[in-house]
Every structure is written in structure tokens, then in C-alpha cells.
PDB file of N, CA and C in Angstrom:
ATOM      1  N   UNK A   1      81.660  94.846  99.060  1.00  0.00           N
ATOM      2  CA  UNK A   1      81.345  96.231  99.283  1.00  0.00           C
ATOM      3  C   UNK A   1      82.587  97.064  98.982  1.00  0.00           C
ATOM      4  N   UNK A   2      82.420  98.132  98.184  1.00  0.00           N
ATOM      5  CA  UNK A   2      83.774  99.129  97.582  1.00  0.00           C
ATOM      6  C   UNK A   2      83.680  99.898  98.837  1.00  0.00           C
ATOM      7  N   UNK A   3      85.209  99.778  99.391  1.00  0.00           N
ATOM      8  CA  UNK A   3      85.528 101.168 100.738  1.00  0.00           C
ATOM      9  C   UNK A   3      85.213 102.290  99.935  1.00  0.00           C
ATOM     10  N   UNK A   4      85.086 102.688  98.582  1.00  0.00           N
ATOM     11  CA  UNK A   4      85.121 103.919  98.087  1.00  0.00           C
ATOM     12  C   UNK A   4      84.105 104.655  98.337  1.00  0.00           C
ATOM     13  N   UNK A   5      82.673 103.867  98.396  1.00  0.00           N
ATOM     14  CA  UNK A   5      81.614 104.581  98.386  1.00  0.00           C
ATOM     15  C   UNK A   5      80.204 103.535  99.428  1.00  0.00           C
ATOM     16  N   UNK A   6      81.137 102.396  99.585  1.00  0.00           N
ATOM     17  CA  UNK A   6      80.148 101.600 100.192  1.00  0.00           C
ATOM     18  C   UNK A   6      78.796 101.354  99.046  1.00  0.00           C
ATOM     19  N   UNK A   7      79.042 100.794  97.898  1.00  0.00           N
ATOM     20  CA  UNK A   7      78.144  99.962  97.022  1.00  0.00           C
ATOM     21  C   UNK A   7      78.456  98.624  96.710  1.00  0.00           C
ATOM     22  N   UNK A   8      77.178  97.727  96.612  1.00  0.00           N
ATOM     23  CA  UNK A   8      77.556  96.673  96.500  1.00  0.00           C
ATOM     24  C   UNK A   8      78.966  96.468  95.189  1.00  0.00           C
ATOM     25  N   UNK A   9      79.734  94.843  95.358  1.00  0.00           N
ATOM     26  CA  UNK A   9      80.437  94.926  94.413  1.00  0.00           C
ATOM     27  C   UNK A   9      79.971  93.338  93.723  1.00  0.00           C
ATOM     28  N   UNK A  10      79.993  93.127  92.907  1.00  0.00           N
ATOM     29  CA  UNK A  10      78.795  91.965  92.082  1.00  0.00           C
ATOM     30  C   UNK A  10      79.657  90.894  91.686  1.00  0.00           C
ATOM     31  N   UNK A  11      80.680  91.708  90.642  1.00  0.00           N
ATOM     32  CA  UNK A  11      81.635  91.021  89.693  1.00  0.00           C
ATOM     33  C   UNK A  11      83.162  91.376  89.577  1.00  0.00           C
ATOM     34  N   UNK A  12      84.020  90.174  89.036  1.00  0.00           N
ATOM     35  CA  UNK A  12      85.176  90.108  89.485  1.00  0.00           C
ATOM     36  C   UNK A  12      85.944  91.889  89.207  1.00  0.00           C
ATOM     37  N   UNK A  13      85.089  91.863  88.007  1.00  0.00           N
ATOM     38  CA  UNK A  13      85.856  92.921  87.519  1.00  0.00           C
ATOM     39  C   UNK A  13      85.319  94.557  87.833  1.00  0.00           C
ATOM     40  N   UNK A  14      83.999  94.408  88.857  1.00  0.00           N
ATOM     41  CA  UNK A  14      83.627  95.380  89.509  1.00  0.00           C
ATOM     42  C   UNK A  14      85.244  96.309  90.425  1.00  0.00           C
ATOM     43  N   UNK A  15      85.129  94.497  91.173  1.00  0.00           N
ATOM     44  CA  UNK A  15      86.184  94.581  92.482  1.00  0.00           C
ATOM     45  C   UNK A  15      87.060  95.045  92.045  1.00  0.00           C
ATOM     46  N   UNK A  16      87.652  94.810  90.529  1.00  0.00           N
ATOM     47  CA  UNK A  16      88.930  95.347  90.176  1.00  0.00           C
ATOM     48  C   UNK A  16      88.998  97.093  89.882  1.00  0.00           C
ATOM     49  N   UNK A  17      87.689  97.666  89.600  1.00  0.00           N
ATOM     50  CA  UNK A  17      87.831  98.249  89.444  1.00  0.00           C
ATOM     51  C   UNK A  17      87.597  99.505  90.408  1.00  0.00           C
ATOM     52  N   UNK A  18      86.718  99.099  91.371  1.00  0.00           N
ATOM     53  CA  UNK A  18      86.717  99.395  92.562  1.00  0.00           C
ATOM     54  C   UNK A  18      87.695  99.449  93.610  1.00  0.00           C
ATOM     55  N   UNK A  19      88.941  98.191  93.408  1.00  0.00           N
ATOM     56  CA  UNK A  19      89.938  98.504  93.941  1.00  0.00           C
ATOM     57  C   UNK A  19      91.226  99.853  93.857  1.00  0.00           C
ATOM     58  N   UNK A  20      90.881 100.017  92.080  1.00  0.00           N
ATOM     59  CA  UNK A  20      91.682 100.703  91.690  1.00  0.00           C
ATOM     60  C   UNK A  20      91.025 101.640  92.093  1.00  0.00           C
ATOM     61  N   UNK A  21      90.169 102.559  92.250  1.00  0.00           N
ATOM     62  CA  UNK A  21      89.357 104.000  92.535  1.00  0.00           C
ATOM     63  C   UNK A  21      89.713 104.249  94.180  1.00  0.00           C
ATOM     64  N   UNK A  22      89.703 102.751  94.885  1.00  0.00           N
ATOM     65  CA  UNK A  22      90.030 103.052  96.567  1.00  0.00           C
ATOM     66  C   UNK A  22      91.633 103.827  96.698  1.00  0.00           C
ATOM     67  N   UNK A  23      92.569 103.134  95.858  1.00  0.00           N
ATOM     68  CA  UNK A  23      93.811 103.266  96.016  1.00  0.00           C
ATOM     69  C   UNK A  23      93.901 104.861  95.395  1.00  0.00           C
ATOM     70  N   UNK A  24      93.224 105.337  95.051  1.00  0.00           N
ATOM     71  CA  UNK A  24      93.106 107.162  94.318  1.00  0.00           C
ATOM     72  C   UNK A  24      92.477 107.697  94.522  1.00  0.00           C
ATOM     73  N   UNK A  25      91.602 107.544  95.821  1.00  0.00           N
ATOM     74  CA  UNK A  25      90.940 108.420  95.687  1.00  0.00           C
ATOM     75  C   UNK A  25      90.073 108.031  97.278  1.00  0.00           C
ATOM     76  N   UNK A  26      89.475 108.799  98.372  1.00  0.00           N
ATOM     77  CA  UNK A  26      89.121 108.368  99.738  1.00  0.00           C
ATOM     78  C   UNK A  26      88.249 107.433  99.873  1.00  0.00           C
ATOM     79  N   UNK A  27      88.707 106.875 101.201  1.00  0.00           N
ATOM     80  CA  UNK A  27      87.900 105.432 101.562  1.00  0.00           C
ATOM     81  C   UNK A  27      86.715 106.180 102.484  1.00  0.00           C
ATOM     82  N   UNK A  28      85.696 105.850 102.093  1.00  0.00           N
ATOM     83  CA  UNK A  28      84.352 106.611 102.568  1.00  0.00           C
ATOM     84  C   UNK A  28      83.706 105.528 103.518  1.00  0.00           C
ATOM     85  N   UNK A  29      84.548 105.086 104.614  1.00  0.00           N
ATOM     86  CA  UNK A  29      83.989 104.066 105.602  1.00  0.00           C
ATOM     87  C   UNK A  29      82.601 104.565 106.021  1.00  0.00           C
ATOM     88  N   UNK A  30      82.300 105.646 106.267  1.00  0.00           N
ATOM     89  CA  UNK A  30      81.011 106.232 106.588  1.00  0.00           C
ATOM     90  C   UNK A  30      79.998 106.271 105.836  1.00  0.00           C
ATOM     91  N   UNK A  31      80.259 106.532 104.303  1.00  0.00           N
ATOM     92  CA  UNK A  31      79.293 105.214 103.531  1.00  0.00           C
ATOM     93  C   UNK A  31      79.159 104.032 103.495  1.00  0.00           C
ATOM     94  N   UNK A  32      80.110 103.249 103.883  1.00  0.00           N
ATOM     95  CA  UNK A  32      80.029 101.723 104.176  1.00  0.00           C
ATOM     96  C   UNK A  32      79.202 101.382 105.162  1.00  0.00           C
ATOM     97  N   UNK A  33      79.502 101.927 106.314  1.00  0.00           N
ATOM     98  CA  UNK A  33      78.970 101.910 107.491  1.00  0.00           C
ATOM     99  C   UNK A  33      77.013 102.177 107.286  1.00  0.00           C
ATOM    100  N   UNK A  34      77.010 103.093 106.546  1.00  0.00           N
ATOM    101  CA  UNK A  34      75.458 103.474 106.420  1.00  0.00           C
ATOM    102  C   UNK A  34      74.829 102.359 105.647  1.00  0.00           C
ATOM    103  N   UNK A  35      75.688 101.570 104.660  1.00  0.00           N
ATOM    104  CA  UNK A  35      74.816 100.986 103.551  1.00  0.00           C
ATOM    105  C   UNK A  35      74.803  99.108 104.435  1.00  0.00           C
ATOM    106  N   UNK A  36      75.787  99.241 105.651  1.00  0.00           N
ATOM    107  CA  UNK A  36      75.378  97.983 106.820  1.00  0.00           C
ATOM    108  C   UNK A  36      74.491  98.228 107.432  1.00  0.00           C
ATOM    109  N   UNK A  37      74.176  99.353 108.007  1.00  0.00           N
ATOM    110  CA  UNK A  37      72.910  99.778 108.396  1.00  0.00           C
ATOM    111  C   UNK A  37      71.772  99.526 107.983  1.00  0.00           C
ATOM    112  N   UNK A  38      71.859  99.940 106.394  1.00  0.00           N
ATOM    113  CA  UNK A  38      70.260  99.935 105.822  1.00  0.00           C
ATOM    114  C   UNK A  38      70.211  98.726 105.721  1.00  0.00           C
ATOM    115  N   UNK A  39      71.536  97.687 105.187  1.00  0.00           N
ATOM    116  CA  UNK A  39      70.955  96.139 104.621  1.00  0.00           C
ATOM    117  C   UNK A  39      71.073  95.722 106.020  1.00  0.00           C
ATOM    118  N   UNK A  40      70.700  96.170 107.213  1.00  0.00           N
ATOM    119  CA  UNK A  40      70.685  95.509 108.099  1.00  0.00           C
ATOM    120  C   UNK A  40      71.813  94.189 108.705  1.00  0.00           C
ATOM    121  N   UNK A  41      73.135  94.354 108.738  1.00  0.00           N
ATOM    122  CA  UNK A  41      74.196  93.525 108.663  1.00  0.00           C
ATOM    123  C   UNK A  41      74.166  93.448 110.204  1.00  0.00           C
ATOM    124  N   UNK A  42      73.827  92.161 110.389  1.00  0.00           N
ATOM    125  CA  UNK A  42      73.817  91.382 111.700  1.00  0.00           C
ATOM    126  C   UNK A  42      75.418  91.484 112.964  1.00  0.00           C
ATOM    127  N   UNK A  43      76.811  91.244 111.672  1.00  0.00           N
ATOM    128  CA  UNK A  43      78.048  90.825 112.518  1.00  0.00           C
ATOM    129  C   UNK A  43      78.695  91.327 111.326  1.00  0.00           C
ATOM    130  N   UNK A  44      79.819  92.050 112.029  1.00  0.00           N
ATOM    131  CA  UNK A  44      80.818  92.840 111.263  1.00  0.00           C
ATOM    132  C   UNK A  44      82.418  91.680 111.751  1.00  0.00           C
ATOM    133  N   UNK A  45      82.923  91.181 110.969  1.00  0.00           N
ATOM    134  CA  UNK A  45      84.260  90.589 111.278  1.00  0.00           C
ATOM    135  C   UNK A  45      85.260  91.800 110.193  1.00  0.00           C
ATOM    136  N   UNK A  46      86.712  92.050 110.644  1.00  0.00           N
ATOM    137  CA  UNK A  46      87.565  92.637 110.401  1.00  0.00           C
ATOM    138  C   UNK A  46      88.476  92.274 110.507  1.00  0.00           C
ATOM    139  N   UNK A  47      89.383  91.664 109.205  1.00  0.00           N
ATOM    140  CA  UNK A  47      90.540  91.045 109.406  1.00  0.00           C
ATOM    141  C   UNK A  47      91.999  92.139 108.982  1.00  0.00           C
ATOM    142  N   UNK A  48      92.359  92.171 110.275  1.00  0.00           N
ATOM    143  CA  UNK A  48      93.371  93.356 110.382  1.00  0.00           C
ATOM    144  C   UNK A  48      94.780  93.463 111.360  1.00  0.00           C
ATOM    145  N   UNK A  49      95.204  93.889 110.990  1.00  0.00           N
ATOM    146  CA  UNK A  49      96.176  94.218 111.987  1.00  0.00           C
ATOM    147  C   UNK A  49      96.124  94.896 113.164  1.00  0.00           C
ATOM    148  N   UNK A  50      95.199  95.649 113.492  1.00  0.00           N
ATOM    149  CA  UNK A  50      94.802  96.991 113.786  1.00  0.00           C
ATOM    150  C   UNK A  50      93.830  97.083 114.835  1.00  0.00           C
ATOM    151  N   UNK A  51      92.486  96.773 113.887  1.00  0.00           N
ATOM    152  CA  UNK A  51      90.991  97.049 114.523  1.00  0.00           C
ATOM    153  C   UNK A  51      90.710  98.129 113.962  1.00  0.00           C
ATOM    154  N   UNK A  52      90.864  98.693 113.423  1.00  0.00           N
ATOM    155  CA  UNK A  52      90.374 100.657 113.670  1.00  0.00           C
ATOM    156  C   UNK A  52      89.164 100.511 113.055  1.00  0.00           C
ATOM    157  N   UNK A  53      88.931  99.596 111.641  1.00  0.00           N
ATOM    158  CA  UNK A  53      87.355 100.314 111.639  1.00  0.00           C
ATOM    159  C   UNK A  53      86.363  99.528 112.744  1.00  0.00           C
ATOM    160  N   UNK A  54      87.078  98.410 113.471  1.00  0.00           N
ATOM    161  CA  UNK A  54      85.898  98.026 114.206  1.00  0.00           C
ATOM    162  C   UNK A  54      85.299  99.362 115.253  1.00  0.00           C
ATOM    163  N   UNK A  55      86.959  99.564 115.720  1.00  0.00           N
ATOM    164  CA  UNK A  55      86.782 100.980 116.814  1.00  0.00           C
ATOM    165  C   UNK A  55      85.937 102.035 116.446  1.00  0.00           C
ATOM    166  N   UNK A  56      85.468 102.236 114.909  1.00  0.00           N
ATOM    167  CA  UNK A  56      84.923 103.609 114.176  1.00  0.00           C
ATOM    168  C   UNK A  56      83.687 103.241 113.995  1.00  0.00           C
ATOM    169  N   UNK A  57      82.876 101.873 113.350  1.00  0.00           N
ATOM    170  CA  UNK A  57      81.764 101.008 113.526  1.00  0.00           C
ATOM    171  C   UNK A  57      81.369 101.217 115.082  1.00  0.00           C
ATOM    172  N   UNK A  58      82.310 100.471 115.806  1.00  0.00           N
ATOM    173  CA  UNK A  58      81.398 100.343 117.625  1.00  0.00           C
ATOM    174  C   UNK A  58      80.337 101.647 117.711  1.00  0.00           C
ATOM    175  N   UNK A  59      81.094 102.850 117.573  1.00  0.00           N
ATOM    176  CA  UNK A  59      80.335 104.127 118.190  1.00  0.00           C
ATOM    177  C   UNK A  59      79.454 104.507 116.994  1.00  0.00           C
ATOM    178  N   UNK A  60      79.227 104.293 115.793  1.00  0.00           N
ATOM    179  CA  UNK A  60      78.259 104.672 115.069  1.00  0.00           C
ATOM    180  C   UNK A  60      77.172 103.282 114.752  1.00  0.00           C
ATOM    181  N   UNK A  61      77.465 102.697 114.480  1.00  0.00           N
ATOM    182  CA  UNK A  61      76.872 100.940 114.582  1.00  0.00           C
ATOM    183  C   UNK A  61      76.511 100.719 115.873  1.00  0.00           C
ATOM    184  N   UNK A  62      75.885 101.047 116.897  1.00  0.00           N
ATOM    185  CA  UNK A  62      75.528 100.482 118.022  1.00  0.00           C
ATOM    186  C   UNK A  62      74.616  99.220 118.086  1.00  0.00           C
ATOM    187  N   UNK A  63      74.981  98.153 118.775  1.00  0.00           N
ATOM    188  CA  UNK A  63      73.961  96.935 118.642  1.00  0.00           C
ATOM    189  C   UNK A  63      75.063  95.882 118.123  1.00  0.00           C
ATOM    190  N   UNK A  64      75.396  96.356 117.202  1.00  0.00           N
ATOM    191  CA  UNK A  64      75.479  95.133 115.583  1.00  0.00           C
ATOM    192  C   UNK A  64      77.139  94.757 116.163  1.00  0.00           C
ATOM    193  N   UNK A  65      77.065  93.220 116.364  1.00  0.00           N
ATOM    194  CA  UNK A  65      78.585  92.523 116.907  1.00  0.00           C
ATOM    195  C   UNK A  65      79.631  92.858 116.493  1.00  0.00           C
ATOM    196  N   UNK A  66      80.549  92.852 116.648  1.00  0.00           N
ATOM    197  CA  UNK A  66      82.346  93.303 115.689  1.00  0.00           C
ATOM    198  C   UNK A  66      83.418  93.116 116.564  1.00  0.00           C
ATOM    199  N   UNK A  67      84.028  91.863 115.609  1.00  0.00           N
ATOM    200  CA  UNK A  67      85.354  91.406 116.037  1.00  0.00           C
ATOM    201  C   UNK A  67      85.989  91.599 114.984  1.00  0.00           C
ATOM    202  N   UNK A  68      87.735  91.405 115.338  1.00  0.00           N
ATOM    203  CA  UNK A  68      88.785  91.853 114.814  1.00  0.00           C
ATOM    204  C   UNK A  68      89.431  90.660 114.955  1.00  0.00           C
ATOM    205  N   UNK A  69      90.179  90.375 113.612  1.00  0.00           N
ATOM    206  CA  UNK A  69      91.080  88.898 113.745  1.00  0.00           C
ATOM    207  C   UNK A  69      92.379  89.568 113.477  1.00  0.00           C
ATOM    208  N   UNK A  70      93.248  89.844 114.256  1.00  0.00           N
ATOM    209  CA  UNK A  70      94.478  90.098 114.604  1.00  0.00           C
ATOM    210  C   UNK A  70      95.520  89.792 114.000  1.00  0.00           C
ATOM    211  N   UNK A  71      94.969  88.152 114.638  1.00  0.00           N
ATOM    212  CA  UNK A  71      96.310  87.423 113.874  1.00  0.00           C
ATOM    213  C   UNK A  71      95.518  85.674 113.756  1.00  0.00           C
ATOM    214  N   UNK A  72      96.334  84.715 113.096  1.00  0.00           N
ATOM    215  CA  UNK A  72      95.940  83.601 112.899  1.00  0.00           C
ATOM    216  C   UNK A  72      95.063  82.930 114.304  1.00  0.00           C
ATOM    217  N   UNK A  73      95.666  83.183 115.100  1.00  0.00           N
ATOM    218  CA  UNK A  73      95.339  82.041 116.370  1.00  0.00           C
ATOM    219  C   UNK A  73      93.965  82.815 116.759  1.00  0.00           C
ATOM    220  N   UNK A  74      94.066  84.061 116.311  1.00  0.00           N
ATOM    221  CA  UNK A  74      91.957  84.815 116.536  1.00  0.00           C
ATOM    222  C   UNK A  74      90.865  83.597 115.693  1.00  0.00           C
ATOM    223  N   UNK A  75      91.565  82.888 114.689  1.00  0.00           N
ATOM    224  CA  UNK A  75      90.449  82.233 113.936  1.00  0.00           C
ATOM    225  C   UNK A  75      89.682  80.815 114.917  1.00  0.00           C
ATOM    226  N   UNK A  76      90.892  80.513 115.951  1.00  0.00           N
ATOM    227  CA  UNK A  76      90.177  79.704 116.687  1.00  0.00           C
ATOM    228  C   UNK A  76      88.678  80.053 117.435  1.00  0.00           C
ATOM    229  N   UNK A  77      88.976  80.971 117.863  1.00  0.00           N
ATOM    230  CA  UNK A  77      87.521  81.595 118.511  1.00  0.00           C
ATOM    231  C   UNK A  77      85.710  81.475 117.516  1.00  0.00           C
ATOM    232  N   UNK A  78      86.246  81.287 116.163  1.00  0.00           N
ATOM    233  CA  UNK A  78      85.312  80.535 115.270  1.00  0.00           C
ATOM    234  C   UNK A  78      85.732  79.644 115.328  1.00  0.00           C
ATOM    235  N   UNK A  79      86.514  78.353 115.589  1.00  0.00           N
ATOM    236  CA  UNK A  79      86.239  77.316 115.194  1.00  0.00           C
ATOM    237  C   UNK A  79      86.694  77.031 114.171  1.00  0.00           C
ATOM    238  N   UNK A  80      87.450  78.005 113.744  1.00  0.00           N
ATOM    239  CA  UNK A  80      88.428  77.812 111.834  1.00  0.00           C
ATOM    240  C   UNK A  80      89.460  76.738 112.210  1.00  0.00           C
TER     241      UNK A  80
END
């Protein structure tokens, strides 16, 4: 999924180019967020330093699970 606009991304060279448009131009998490919605996305994982989009998901995503992997030793909690 491109942060740019929240559309699927297919192929290698989608991603590439999708990466390059994120880095120039705004990350539209709030389209992302809508297009988990419609495809109905069960569990949101977020591998971050941070959390923040889990924190921005919780209150508009209500229902739908979301964890944040921090740091390495979070992967135990799956079973990695």
C-alpha cells in the first residue's frame, strides 16, 4: 500500500515509484486508513520506533487490532 495515496502497490517497480512520490510529496495516512477499511483489514501491525500511526488508526479504525513492534524482543509476542 503507497502512504501517498493509500493504493494498492502490485510491482517491484510500482513500490519504487511510489516510494519516490512519498518522499515529495504528503503521506495521506487517511487514505490508507480508508482503503483498510473498505478491504476490510482484520490486524494492523506497525513496525516502528514510535507507534504514531497505530495511535492515529486506534481512534478512526475502531474494532480492527493494532500493535506496534518497537523493538526486536516485541517479535516474541508472535512467536518470531
Amino acid at each position: 500500500m503507497s502512504n501517498r495515496d493509500g493504493s494498492a502497490v502490485a510491482s517491484g517497480q510500482e513500490f519504487l515509484d511510489s516510494l519516490v512520490k512519498q518522499v515529495t510529496n504528503p503521506v495521506r495516512w487517511d487514505l490508507c486508513m480508508a482503503q483498510m477499511l473498505q478491504d476490510e483489514v482484520t490486524d494492523i501491525i506497525e513496525v516502528t520506533p514510535a507507534g504514531t500511526l497505530v495511535g492515529l488508526a486506534k481512534r478512526a479504525m475502531r474494532g480492527v487490532p493494532f500493535t506496534a513492534i518497537n523493538a526486536p524482543e516485541d517479535l516474541e509476542k508472535f512467536g518470531a
